[in-house]
C-alpha atoms as a PDB file:
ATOM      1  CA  UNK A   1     127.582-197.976  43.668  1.00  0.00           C
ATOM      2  CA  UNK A   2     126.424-194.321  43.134  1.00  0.00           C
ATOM      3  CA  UNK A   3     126.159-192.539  39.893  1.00  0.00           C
ATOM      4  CA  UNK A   4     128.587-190.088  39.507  1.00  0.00           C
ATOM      5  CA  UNK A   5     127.125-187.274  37.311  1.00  0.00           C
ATOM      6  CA  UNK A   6     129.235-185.213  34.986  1.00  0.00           C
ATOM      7  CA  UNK A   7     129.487-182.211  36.725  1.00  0.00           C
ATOM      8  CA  UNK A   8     131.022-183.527  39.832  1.00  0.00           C
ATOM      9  CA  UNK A   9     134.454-184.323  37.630  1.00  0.00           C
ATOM     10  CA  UNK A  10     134.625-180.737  36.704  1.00  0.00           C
ATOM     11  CA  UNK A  11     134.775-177.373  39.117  1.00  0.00           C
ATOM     12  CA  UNK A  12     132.365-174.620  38.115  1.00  0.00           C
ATOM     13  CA  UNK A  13     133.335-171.543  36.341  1.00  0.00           C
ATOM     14  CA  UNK A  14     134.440-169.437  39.246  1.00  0.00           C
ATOM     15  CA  UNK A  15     136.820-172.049  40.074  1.00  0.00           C
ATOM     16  CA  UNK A  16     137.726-172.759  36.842  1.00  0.00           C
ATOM     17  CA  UNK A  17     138.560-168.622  35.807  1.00  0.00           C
ATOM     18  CA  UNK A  18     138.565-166.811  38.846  1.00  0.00           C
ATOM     19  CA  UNK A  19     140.919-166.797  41.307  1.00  0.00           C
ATOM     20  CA  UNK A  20     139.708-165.075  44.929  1.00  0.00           C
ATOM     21  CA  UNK A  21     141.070-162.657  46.856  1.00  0.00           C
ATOM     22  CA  UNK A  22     139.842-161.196  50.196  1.00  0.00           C
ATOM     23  CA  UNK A  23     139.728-158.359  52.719  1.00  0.00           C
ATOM     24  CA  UNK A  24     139.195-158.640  55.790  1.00  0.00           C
ATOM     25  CA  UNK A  25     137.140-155.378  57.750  1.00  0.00           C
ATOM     26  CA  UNK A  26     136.409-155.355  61.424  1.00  0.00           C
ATOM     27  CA  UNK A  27     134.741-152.000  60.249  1.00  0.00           C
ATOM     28  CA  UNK A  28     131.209-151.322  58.789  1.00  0.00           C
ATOM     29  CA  UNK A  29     132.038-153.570  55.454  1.00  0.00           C
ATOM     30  CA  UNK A  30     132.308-156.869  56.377  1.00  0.00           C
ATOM     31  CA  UNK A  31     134.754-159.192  55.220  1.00  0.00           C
ATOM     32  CA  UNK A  32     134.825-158.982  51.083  1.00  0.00           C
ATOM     33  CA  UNK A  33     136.128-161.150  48.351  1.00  0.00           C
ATOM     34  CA  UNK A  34     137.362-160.083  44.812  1.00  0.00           C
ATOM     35  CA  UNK A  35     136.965-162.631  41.902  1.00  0.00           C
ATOM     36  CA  UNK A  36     140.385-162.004  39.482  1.00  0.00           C
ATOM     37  CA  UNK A  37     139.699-163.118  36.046  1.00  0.00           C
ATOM     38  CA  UNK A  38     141.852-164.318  34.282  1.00  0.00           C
ATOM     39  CA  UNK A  39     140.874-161.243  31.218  1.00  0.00           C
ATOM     40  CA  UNK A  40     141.993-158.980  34.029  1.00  0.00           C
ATOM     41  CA  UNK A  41     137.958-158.640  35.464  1.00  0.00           C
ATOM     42  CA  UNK A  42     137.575-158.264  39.035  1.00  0.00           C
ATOM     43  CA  UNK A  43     134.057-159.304  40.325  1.00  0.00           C
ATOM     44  CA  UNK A  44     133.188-158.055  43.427  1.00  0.00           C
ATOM     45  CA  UNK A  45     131.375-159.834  46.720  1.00  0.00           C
ATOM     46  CA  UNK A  46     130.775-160.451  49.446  1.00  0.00           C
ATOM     47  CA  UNK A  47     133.608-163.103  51.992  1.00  0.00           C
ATOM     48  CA  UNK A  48     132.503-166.230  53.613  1.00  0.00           C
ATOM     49  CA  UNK A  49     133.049-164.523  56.917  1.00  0.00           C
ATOM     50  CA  UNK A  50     131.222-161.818  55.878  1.00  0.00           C
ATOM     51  CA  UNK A  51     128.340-161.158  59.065  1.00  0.00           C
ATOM     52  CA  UNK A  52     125.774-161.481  56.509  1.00  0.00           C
ATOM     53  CA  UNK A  53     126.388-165.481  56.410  1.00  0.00           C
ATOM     54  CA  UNK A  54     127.655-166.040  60.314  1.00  0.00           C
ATOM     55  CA  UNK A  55     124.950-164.180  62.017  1.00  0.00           C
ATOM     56  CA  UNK A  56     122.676-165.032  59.095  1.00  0.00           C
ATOM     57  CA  UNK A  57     121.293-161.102  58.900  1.00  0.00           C
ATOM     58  CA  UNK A  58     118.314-160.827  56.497  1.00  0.00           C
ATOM     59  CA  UNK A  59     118.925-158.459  53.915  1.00  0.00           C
ATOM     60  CA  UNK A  60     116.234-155.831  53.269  1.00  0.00           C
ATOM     61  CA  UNK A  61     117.270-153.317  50.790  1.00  0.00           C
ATOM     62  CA  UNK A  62     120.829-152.681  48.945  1.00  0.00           C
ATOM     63  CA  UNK A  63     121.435-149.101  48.124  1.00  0.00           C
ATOM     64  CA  UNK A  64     123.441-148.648  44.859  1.00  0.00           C
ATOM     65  CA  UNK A  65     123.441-144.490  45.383  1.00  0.00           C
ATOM     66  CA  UNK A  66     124.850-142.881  42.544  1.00  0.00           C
ATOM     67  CA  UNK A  67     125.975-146.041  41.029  1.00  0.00           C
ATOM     68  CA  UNK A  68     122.955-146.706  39.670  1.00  0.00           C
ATOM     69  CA  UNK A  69     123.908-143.956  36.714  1.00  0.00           C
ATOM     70  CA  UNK A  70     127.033-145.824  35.566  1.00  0.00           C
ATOM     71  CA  UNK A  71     127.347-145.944  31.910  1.00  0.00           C
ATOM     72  CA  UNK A  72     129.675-148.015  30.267  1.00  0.00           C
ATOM     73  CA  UNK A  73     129.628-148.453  26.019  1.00  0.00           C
ATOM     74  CA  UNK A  74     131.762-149.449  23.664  1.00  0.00           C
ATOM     75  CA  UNK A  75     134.897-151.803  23.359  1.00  0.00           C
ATOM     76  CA  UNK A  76     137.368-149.804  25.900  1.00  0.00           C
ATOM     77  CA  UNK A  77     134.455-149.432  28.163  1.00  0.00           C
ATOM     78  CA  UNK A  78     134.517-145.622  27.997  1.00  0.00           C
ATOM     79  CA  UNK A  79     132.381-143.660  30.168  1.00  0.00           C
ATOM     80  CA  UNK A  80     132.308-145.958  33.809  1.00  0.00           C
ATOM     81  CA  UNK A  81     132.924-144.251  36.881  1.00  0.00           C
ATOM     82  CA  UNK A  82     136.562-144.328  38.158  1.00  0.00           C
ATOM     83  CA  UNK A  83     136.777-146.439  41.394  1.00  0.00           C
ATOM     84  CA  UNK A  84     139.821-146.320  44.235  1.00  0.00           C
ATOM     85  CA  UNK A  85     139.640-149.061  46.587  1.00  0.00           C
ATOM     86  CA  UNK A  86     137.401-147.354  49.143  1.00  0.00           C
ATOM     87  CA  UNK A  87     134.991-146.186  46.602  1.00  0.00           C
ATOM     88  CA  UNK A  88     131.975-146.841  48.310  1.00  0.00           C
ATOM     89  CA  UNK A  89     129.746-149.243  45.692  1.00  0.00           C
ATOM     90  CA  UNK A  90     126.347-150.013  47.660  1.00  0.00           C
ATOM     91  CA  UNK A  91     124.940-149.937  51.345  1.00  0.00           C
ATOM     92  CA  UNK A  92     123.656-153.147  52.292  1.00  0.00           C
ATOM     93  CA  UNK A  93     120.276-152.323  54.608  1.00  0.00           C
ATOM     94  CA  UNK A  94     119.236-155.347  56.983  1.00  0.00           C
ATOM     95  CA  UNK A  95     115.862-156.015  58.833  1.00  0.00           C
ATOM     96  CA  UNK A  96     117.095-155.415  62.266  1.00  0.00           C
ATOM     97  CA  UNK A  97     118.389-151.961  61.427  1.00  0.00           C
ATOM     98  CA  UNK A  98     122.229-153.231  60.597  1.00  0.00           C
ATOM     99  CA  UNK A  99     123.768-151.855  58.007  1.00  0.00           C
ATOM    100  CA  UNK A 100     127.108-152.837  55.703  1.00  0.00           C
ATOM    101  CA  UNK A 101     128.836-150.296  53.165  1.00  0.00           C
ATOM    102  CA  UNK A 102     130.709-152.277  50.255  1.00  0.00           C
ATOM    103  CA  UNK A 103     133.744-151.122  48.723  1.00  0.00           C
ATOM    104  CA  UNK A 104     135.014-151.305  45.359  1.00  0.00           C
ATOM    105  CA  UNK A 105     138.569-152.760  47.304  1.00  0.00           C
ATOM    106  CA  UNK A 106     140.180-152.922  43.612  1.00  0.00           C
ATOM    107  CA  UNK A 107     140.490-149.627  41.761  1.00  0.00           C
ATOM    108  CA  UNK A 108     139.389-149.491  37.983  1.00  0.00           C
ATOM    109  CA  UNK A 109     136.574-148.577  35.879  1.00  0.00           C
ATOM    110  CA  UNK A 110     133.138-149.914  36.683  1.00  0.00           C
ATOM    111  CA  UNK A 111     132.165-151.685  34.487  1.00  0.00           C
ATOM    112  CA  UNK A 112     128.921-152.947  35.760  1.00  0.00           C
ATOM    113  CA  UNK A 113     126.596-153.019  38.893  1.00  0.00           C
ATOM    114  CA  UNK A 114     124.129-156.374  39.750  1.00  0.00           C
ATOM    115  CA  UNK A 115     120.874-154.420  39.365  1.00  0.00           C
ATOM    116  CA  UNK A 116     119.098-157.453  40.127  1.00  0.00           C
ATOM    117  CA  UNK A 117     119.881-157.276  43.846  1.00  0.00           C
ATOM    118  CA  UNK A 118     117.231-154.384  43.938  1.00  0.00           C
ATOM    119  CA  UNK A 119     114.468-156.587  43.575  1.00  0.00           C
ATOM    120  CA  UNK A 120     116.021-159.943  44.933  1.00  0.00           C
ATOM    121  CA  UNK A 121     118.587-158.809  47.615  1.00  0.00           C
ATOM    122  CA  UNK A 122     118.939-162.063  49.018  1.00  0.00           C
ATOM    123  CA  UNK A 123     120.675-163.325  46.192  1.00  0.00           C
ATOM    124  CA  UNK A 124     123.339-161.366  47.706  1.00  0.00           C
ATOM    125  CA  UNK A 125     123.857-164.615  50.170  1.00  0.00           C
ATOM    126  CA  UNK A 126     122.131-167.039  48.788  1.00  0.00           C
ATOM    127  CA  UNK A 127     124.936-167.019  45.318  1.00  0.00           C
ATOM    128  CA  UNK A 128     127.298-164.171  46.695  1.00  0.00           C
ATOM    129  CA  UNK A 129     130.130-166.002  43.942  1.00  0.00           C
ATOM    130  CA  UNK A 130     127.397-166.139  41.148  1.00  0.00           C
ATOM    131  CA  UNK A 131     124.149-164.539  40.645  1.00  0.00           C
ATOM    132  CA  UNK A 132     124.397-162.724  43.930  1.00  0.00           C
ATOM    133  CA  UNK A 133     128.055-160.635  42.760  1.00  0.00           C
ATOM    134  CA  UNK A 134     127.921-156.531  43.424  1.00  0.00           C
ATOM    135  CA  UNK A 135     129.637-155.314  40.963  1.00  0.00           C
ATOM    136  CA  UNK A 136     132.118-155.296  37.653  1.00  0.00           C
ATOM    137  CA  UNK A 137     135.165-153.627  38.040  1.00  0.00           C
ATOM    138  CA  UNK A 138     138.159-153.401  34.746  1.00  0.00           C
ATOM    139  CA  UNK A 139     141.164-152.115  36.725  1.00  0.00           C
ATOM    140  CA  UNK A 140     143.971-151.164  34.536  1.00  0.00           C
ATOM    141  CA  UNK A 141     145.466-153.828  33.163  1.00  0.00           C
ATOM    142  CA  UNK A 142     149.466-152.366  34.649  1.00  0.00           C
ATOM    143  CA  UNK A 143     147.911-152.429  38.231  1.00  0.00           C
ATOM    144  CA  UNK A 144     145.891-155.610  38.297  1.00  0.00           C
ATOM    145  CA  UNK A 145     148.951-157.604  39.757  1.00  0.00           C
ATOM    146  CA  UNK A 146     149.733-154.741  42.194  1.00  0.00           C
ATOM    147  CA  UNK A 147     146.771-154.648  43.371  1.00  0.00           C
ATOM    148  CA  UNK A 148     146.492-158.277  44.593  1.00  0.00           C
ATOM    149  CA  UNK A 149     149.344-157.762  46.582  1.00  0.00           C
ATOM    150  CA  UNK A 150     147.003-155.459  49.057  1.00  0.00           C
ATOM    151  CA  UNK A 151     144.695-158.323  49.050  1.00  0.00           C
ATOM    152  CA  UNK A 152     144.618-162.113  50.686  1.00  0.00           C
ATOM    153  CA  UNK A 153     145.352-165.175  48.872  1.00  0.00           C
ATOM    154  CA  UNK A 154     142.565-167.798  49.502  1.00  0.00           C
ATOM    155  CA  UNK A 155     145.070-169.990  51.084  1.00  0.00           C
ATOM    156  CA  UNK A 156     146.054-166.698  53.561  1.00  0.00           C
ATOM    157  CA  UNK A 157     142.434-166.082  54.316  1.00  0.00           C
ATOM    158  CA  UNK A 158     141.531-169.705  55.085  1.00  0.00           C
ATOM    159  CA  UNK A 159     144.611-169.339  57.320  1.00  0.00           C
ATOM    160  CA  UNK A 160     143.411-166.598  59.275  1.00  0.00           C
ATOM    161  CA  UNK A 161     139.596-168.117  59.314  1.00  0.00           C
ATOM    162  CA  UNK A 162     141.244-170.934  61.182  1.00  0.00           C
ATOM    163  CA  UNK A 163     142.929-169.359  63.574  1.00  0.00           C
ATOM    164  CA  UNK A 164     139.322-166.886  63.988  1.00  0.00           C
ATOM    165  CA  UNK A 165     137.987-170.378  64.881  1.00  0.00           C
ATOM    166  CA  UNK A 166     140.414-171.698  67.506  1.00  0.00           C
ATOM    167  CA  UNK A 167     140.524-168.325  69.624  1.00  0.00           C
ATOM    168  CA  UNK A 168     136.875-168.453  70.060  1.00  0.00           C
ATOM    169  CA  UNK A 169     136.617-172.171  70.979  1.00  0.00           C
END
């Protein structure tokens, strides 16, 4: 009999605290997905579907723009940029000249930006729900639940990845 080890009884912390949302963009986004936690923390990243993982593009560079200046201090996180939904967050740069702009989908304060996909953009991929996130956002705490309702349930978006999957076959 195989050894079970201990972390195959437990989920890991996304599943454990986070509950996804998506959006799904035929446009120049991609497909995105939006970590709720349950503090009212949004983390934001890249979908499943996104082309990045079905055409497996290589990522070259991720463009943060002005995001880059974002400065956030104290306990009520004064001083982050506002975000609306179609804030624009980063442009994601690939080697054969594709490009994706990311969205803040969720509007809120921003709270923080992964500055380590600068120098490891492939991250971005290789732990998009993890190391690889894009960014932090604190929306207010009276729109959080709103907000979802603009979004797609996991169990919606698997629904409409399966039926993705039997038009094409």
């Amino acid at each position: 009999m195989d050894k079970m080890r201990i972390v195959d009884f437990f989920p890991c912390i996304w599943e454990r605290y986070y509950t996804p949302y998506f959006v799904v963009d035929q446009s120049n986004s991609g497909d995105q997905c939006i970590l709720f936690h349950s503090n009212g923390i949004c983390v934001i990243t890249i979908a499943p579907s996104h082309p990045l993982f079905t055409k497996e593009k290589e990522i070259d560079s991720i463009d943060f723009q002005s995001r880059l200046n974002n400065q956030v201090f104290g306990r009520w996180k004064k001083g982050g940029q506002f975000m609306k939904p179609e804030s624009t967050l980063c442009l994601i740069k690939c080697k054969d000249g594709t490009q994706f702009t990311m969205y803040s989908r969720v509007q809120g304060t921003l709270i923080e930006i992964n500055k380590s996909l600068i120098d490891n953009p492939s991250l971005l991929v290789k732990k998009p729900w993890s190391d690889g996130y894009i960014a932090v956002i604190l929306p207010p705490l009276h729109k959080s639940e709103n907000q979802k309702k603009n979004l797609l349930s996991l169990e919606n978006y698997q629904k409409l990845e399966k039926m993705k999957i039997s038009c094409t076959t």
